[in-house]
C-alpha atoms as a PDB file:
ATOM      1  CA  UNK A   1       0.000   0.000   0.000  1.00  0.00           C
ATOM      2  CA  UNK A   2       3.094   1.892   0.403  1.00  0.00           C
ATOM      3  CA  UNK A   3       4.518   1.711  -2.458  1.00  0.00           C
ATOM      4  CA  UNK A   4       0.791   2.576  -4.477  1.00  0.00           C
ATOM      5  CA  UNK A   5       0.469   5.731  -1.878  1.00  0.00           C
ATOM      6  CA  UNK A   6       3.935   6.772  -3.156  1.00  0.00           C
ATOM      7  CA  UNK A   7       3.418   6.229  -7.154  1.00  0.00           C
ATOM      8  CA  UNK A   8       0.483   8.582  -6.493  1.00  0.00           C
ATOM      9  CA  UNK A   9       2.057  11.232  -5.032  1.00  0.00           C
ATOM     10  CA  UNK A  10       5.009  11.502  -7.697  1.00  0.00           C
ATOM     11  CA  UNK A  11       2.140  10.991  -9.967  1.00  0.00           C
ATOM     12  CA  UNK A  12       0.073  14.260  -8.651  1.00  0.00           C
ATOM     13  CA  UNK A  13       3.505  16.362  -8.745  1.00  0.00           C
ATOM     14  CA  UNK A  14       4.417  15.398 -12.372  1.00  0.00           C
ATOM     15  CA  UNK A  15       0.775  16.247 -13.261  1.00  0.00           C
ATOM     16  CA  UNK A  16       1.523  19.924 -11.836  1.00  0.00           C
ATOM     17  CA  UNK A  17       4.637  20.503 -13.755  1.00  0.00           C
ATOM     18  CA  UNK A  18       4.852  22.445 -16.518  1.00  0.00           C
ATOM     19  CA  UNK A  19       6.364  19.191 -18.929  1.00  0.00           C
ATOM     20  CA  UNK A  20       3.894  17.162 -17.864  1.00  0.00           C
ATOM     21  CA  UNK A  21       0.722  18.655 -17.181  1.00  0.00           C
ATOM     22  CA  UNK A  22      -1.184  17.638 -20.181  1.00  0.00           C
ATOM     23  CA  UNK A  23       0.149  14.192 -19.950  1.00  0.00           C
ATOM     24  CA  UNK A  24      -2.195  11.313 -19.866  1.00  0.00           C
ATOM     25  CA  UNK A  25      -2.940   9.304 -16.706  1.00  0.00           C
ATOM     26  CA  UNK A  26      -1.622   6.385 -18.071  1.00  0.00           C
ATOM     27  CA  UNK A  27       1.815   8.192 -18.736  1.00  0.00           C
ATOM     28  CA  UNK A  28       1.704   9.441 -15.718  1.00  0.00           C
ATOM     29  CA  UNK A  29       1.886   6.007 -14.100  1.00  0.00           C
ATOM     30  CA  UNK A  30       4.368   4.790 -16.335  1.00  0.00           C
ATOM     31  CA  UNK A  31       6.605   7.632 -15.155  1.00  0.00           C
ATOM     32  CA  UNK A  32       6.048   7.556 -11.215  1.00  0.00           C
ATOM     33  CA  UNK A  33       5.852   3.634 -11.355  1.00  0.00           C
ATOM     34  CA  UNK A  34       9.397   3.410 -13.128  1.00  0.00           C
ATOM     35  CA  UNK A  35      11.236   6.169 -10.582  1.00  0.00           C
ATOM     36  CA  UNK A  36      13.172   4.916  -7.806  1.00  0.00           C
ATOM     37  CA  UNK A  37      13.089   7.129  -4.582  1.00  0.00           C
ATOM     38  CA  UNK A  38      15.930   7.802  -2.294  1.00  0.00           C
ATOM     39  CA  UNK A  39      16.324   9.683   1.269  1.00  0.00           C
ATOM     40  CA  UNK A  40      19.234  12.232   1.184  1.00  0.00           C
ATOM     41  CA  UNK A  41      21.336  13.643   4.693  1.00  0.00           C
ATOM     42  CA  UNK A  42      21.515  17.334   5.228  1.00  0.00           C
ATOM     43  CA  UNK A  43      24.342  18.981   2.797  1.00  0.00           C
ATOM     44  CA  UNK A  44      24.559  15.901   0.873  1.00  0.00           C
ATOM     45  CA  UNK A  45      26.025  16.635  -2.432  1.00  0.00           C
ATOM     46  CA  UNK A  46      23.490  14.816  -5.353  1.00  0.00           C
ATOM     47  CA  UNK A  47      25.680  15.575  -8.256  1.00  0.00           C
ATOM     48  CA  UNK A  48      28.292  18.585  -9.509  1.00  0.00           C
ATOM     49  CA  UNK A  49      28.068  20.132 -12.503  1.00  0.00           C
ATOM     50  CA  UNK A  50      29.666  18.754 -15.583  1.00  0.00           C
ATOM     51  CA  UNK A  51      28.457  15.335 -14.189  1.00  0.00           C
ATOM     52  CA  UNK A  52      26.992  12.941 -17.034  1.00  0.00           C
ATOM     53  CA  UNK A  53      22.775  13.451 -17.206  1.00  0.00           C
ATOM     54  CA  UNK A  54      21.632  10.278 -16.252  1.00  0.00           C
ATOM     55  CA  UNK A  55      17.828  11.465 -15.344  1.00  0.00           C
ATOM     56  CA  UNK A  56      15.998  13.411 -13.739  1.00  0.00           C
ATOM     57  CA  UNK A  57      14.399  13.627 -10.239  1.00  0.00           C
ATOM     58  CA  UNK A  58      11.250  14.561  -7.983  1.00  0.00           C
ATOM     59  CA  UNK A  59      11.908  16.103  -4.802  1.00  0.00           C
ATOM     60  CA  UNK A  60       9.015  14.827  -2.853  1.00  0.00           C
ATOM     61  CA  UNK A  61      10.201  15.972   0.675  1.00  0.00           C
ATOM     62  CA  UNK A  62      12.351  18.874   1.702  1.00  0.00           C
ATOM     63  CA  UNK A  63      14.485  21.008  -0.829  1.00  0.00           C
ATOM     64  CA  UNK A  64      17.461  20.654  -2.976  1.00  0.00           C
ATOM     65  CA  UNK A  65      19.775  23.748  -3.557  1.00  0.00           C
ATOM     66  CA  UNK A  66      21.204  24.165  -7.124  1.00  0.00           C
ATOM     67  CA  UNK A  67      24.373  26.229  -7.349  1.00  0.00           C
ATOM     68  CA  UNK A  68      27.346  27.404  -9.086  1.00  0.00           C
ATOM     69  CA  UNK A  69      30.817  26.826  -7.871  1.00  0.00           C
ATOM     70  CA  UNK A  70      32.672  30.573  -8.289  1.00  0.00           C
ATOM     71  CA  UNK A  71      35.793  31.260  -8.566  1.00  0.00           C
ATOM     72  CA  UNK A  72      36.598  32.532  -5.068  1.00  0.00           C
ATOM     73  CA  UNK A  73      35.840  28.663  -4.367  1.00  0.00           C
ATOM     74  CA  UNK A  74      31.897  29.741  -2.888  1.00  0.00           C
ATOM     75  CA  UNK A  75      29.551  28.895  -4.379  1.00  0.00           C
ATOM     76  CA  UNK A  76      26.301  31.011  -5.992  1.00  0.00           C
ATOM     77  CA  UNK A  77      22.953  30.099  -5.422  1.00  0.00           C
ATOM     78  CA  UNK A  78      21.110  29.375  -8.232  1.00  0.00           C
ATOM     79  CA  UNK A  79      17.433  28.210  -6.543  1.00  0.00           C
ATOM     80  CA  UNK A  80      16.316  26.291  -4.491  1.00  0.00           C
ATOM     81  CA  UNK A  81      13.721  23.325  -5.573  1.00  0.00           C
ATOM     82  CA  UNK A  82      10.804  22.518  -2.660  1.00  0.00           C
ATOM     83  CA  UNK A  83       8.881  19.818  -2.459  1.00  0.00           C
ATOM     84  CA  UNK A  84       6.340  18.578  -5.129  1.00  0.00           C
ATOM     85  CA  UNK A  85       8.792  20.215  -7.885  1.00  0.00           C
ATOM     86  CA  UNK A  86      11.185  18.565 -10.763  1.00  0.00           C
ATOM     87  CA  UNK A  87      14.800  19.219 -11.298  1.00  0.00           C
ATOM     88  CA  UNK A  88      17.550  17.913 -14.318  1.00  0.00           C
ATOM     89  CA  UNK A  89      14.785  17.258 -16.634  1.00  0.00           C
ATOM     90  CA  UNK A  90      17.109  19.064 -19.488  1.00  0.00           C
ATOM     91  CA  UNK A  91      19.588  16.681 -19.282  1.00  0.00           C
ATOM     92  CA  UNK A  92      17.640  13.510 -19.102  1.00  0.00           C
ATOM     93  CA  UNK A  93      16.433  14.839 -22.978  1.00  0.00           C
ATOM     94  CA  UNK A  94      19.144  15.769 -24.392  1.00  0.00           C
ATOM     95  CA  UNK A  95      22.361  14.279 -22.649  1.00  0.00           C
ATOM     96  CA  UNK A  96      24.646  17.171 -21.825  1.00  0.00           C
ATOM     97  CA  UNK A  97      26.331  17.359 -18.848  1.00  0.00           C
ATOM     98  CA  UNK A  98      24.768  18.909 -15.638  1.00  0.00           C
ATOM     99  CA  UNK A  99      24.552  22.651 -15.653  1.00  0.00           C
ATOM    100  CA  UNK A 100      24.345  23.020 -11.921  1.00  0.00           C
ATOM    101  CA  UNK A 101      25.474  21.134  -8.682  1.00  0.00           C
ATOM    102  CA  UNK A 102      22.712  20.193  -6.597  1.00  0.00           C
ATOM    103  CA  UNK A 103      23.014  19.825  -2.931  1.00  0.00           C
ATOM    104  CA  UNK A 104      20.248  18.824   0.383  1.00  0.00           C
ATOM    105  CA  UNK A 105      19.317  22.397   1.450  1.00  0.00           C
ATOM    106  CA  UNK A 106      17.093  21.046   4.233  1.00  0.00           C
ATOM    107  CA  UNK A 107      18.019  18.748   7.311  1.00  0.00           C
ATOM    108  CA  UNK A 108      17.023  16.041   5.147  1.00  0.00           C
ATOM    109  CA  UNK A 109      14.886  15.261   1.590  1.00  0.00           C
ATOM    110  CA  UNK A 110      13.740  12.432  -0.185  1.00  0.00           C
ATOM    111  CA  UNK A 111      13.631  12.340  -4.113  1.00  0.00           C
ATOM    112  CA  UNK A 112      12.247   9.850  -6.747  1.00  0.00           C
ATOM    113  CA  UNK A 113      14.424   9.383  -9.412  1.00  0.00           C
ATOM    114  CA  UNK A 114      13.725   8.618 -13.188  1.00  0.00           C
ATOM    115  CA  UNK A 115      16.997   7.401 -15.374  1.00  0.00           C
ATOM    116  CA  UNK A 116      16.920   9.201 -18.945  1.00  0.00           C
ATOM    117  CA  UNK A 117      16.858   4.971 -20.072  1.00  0.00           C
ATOM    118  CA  UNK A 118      13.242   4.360 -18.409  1.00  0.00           C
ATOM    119  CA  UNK A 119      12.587   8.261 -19.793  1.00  0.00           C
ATOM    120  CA  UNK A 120      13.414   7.419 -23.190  1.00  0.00           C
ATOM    121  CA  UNK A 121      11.510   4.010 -23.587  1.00  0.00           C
ATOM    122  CA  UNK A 122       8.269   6.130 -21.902  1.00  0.00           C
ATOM    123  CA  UNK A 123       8.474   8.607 -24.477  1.00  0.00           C
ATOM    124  CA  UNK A 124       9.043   6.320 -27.152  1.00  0.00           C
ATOM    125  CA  UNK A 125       5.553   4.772 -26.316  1.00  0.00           C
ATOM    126  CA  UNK A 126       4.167   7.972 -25.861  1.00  0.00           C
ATOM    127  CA  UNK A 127       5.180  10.386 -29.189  1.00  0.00           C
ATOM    128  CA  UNK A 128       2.524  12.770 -27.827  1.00  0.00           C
ATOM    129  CA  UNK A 129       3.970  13.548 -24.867  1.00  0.00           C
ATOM    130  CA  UNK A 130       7.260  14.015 -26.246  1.00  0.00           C
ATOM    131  CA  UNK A 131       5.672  16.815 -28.811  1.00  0.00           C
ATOM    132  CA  UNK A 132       4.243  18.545 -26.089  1.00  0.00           C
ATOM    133  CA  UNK A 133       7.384  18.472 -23.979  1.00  0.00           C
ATOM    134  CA  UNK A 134       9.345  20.245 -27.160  1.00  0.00           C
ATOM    135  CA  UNK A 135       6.539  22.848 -27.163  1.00  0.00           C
ATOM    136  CA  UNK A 136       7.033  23.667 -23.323  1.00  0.00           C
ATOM    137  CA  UNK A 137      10.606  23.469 -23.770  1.00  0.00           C
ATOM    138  CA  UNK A 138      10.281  26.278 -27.087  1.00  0.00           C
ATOM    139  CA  UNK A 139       8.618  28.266 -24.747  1.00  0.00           C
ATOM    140  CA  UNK A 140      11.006  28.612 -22.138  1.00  0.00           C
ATOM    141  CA  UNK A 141      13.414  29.468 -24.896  1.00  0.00           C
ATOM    142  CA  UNK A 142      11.122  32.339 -25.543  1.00  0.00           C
ATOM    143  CA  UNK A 143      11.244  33.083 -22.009  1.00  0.00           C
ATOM    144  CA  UNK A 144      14.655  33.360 -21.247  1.00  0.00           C
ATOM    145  CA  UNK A 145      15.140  35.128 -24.946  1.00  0.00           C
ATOM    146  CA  UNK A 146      12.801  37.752 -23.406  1.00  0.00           C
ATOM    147  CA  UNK A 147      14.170  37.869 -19.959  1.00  0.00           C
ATOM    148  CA  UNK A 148      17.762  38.631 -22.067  1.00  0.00           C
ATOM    149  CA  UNK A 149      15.935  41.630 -23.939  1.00  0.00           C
ATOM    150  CA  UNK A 150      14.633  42.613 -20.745  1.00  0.00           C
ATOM    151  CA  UNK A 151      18.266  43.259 -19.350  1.00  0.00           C
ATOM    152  CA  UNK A 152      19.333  45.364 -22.332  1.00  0.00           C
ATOM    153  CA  UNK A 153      16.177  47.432 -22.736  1.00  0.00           C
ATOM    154  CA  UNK A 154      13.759  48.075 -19.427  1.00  0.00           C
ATOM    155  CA  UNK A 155      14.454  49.381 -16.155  1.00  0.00           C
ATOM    156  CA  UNK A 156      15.157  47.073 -13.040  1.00  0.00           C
ATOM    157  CA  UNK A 157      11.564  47.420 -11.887  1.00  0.00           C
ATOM    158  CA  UNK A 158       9.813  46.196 -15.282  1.00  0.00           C
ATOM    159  CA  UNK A 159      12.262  43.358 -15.557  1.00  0.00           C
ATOM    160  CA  UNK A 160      11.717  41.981 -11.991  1.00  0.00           C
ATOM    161  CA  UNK A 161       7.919  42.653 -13.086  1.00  0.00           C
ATOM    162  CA  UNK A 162       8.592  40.397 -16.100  1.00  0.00           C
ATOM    163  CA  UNK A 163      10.411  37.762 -14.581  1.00  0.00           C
ATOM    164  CA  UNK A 164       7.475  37.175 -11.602  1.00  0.00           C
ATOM    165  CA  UNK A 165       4.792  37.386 -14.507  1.00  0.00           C
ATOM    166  CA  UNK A 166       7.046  34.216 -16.382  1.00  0.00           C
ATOM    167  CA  UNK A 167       7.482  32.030 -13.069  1.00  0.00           C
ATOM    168  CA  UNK A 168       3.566  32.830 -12.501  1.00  0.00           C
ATOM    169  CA  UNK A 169       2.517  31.545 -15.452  1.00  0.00           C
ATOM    170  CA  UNK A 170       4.580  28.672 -15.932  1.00  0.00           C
ATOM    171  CA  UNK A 171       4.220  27.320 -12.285  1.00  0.00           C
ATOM    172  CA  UNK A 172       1.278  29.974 -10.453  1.00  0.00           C
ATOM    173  CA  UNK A 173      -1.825  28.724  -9.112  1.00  0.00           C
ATOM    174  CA  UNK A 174      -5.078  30.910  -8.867  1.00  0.00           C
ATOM    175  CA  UNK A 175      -6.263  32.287  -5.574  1.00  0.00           C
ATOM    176  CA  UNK A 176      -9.096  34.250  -6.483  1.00  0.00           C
ATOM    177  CA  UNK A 177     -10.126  37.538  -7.229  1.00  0.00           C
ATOM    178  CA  UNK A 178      -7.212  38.032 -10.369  1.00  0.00           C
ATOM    179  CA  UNK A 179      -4.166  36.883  -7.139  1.00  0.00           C
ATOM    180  CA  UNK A 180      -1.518  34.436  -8.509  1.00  0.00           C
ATOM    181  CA  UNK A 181       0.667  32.525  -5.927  1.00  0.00           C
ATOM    182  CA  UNK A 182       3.775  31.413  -7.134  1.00  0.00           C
ATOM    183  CA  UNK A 183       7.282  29.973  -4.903  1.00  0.00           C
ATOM    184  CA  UNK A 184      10.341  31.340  -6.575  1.00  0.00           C
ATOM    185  CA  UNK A 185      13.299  30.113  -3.799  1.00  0.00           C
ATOM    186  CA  UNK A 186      15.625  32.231  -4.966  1.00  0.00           C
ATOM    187  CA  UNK A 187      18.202  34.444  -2.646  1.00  0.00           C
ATOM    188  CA  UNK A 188      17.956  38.328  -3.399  1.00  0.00           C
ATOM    189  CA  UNK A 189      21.677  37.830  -4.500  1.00  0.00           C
ATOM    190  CA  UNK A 190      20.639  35.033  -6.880  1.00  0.00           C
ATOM    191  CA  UNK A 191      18.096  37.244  -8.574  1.00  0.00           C
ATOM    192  CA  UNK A 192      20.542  39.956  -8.463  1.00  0.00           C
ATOM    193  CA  UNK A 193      22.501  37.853 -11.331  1.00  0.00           C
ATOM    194  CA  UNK A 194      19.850  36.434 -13.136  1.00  0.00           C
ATOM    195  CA  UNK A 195      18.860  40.000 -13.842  1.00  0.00           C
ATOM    196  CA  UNK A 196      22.030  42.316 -14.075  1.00  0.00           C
ATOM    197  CA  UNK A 197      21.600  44.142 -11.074  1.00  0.00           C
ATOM    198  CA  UNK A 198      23.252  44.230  -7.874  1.00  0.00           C
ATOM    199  CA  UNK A 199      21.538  42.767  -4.694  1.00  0.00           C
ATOM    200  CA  UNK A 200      20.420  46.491  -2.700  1.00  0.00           C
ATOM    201  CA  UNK A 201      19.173  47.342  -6.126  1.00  0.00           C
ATOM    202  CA  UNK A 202      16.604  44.380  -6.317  1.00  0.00           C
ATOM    203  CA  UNK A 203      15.808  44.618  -2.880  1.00  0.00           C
ATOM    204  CA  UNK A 204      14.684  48.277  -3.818  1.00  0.00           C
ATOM    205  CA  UNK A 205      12.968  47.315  -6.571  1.00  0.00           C
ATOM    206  CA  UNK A 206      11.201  44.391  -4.525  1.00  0.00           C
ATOM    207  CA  UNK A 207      10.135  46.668  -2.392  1.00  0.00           C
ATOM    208  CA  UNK A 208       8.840  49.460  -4.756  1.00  0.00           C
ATOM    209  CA  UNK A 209       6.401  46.865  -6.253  1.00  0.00           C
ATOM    210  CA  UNK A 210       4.846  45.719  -2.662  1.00  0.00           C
ATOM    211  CA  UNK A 211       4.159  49.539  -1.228  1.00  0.00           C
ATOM    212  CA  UNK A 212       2.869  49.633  -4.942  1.00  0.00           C
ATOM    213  CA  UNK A 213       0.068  46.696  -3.830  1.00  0.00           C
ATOM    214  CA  UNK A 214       1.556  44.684  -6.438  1.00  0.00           C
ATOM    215  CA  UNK A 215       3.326  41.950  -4.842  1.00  0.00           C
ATOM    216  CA  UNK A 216       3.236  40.606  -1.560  1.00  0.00           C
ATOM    217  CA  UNK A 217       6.110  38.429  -0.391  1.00  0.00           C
ATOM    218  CA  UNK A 218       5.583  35.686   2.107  1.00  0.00           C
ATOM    219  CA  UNK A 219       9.120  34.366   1.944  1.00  0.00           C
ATOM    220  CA  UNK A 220       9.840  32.309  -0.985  1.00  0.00           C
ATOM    221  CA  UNK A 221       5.829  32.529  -2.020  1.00  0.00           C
ATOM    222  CA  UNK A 222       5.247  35.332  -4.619  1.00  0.00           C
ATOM    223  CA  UNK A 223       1.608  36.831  -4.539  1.00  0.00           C
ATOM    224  CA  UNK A 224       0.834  38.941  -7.045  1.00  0.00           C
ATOM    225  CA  UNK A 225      -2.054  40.764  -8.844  1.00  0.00           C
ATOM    226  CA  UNK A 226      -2.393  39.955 -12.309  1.00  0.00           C
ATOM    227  CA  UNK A 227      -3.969  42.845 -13.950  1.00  0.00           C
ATOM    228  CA  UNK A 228      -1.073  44.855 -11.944  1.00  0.00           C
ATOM    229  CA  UNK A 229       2.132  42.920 -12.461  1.00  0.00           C
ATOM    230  CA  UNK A 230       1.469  42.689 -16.331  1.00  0.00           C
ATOM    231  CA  UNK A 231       0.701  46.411 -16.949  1.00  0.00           C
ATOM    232  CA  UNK A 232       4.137  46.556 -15.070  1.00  0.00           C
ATOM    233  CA  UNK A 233       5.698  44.273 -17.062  1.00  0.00           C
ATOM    234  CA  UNK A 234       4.156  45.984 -19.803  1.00  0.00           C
ATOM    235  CA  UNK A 235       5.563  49.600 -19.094  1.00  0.00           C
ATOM    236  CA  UNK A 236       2.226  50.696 -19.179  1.00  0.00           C
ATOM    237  CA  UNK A 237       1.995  51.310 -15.095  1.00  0.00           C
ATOM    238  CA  UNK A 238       4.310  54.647 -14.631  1.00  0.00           C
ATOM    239  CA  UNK A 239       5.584  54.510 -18.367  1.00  0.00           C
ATOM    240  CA  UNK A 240       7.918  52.433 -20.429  1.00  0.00           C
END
């Protein structure tokens, strides 16, 4: 009973990811049924980057930090991935060598792990799913493309704007009345590089769009009012 209670949970997380979230329930069951889950120690390293791809995982208890060794031998936060969310699914497609190091951020975790063989034989059966997955993937092309332009051509504010908006509608969930919630576990300083800014600067900017009524922060957990955050996003809230 075990074992069917925990196929049904990785099932119900893979069903919320953006990859899989149009997936059948049959596929579904082929996926959590052929992942093999694992408990992790606090700080326990999972793999470094530049490590072969072999799959991808589920963390389905407590969080996994992905970083960036740098060259003052630290190392730079990248994000951190909670429960119920899916990590190293780029590699299990295509094969290249890990792009981050990923590391127990919690006093403990537990994963389910899918090897890019199993992942390959399920899409194989499944040539639907594997369309769907390029679509998703084109799309976060587009994403990052934008986030790029958004670093050479808005102010700080719009592109912090921009880059909620993306994680909201790629991973948000409703809460009534035009709110989004959305968990983007990034540090300030993390942000800070993923948008060209320095760290005081975002903070600023962070909050200049709560006393705006735009955002509320509840740690990680982004809320955020749609019709707002897009006319930010859009320049059209205090000009381009």
């Amino acid at each position: 009973m075990a074992k069917a209670s925990a196929s049904d949970q990785l099932g119900a997380i893979l069903s919320r990811s953006d990859l899989f979230r149009t997936a059948r329930a049959e596929t579904l069951a082929a996926l959590a049924g052929a992942m093999v889950e694992r408990n992790w120690q606090a700080n326990e390293l999972l793999f470094s980057a530049g490590d072969e791809s072999d799959g991808f995982y589920v963390v389905a208890d407590g969080s996994i930090r992905l970083g960036l060794a740098t060259s003052e031998g630290g190392e730079l936060t990248l994000r951190d991935v909670a429960a119920g969310e899916i990590f190293g699914e780029i590699g299990a497609l295509d094969g290249g060598p890990r792009s981050a190091s990923a590391r127990v951020a919690s006093a403990g975790a537990r994963t389910a792990f899918l090897s890019r063989t199993r992942f390959d034989d399920i899409l194989a059966r499944n040539p639907d799913l594997l369309l769907d997955i390029t679509r998703k993937l084109c799309q976060r092309l587009r994403d990052t493309t934008d986030q790029l332009e958004g670093i050479a051509l808005y102010s700080l504010r719009r592109r912090l704007a921009r880059f909620i908006l993306a994680h909201g509608r790629q991973r948000g969930h409703e809460r009534g009345a035009g709110m989004i919630a959305v968990s983007i576990p990034l540090s300030q300083s993390a942000l800070a590089t993923v948008l060209g800014a320095s760290r005081p600067k975002i903070n600023g900017a962070l909050q200049e769009l709560e006393k705006a009524g735009i955002i509320e922060r509840r740690g990680a957990l982004f809320l955020f009012d749609l019709d707002k955050l897009l006319a930010e996003a859009e320049g059209r809230a205090h000009g381009a």
